[in-house]
Protein backbone atom coordinates (compact mmCIF):
# COMPACT_ATOMS: atom_id res chain seq x y z
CA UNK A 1 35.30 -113.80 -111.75
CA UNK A 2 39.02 -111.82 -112.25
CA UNK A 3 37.27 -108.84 -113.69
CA UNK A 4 34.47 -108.82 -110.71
CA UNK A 5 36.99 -108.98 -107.88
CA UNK A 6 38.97 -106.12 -109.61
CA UNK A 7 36.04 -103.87 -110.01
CA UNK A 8 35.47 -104.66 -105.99
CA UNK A 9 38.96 -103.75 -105.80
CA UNK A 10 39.11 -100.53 -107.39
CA UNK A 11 35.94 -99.68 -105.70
CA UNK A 12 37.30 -100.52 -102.11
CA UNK A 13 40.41 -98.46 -102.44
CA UNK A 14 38.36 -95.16 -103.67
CA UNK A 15 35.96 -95.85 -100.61
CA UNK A 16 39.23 -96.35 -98.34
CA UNK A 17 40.72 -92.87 -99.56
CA UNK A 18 37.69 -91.30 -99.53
CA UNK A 19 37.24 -92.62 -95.92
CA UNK A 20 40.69 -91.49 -94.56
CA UNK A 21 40.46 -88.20 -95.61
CA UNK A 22 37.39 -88.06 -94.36
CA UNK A 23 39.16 -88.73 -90.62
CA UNK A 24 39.84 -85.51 -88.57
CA UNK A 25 43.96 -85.31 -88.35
CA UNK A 26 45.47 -85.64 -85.02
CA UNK A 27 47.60 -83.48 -84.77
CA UNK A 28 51.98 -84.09 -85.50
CA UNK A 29 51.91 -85.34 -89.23
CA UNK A 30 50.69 -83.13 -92.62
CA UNK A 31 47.45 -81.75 -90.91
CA UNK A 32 49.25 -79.37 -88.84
CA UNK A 33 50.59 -77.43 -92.06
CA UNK A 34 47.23 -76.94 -93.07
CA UNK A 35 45.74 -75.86 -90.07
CA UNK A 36 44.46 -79.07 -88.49
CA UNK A 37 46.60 -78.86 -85.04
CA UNK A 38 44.30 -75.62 -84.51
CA UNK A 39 41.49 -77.19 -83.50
CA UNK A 40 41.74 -79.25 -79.87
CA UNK A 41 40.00 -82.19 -79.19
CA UNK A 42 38.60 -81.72 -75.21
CA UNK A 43 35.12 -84.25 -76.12
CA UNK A 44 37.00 -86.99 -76.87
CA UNK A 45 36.05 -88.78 -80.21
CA UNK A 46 32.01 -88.69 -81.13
CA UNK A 47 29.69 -91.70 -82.03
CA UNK A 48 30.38 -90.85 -85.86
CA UNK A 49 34.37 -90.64 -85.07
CA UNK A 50 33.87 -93.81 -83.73
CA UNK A 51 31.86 -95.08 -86.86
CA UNK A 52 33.94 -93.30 -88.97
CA UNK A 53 36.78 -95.58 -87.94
CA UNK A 54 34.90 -98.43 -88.03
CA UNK A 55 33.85 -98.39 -90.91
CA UNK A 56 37.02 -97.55 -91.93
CA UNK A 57 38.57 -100.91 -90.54
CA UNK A 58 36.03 -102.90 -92.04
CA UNK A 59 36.11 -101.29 -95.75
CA UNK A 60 40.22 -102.31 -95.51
CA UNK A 61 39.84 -105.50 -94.41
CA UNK A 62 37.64 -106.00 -97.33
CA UNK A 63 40.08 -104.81 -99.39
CA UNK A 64 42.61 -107.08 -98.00
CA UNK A 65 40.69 -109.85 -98.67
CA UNK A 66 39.67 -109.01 -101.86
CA UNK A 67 43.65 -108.26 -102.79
CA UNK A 68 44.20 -111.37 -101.82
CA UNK A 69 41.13 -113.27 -103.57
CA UNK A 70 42.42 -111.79 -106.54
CA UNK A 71 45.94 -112.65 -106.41
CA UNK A 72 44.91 -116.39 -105.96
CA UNK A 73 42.28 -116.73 -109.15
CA UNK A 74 45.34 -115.30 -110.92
CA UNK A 75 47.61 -117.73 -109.58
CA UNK A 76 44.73 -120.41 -110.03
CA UNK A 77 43.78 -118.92 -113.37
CA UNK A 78 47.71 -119.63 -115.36
């Protein structure tokens, strides 16, 4: 059960990175040195921003709870 929740683990943090770079920078922090701050943003955010981040939210609360699943089979598990 230790070795499945740390595969879910290591899967949910790739999908989390993958998912945060995959967000649109807002402008102020490392996107503006590589040309992010160019662009401006008069729309608003767009139906897949939106899903973007929601899926987003939801892919790190499972990895919360899986960090913490983990953490108590090993404490369980000694």
């Amino acid at each position: 059960m230790i070795v499945g929740f740390s595969i879910a683990l290591i899967v949910f943090s790739l999908l989390l990175m993958l998912l945060v770079l995959m967000h649109k920078g807002k402008g102020g922090g490392l996107s503006d040195m590589f040309g992010g701050g160019m662009q401006s943003s008069v729309g608003g955010s767009s139906v897949a921003e939106r899903n973007l981040d929601r899926i987003t939210v939801v892919v790190g609360l499972l990895w919360f709870a899986s960090i913490v699943v983990l953490g108590l089979l090993m404490k369980l598990d000694n």
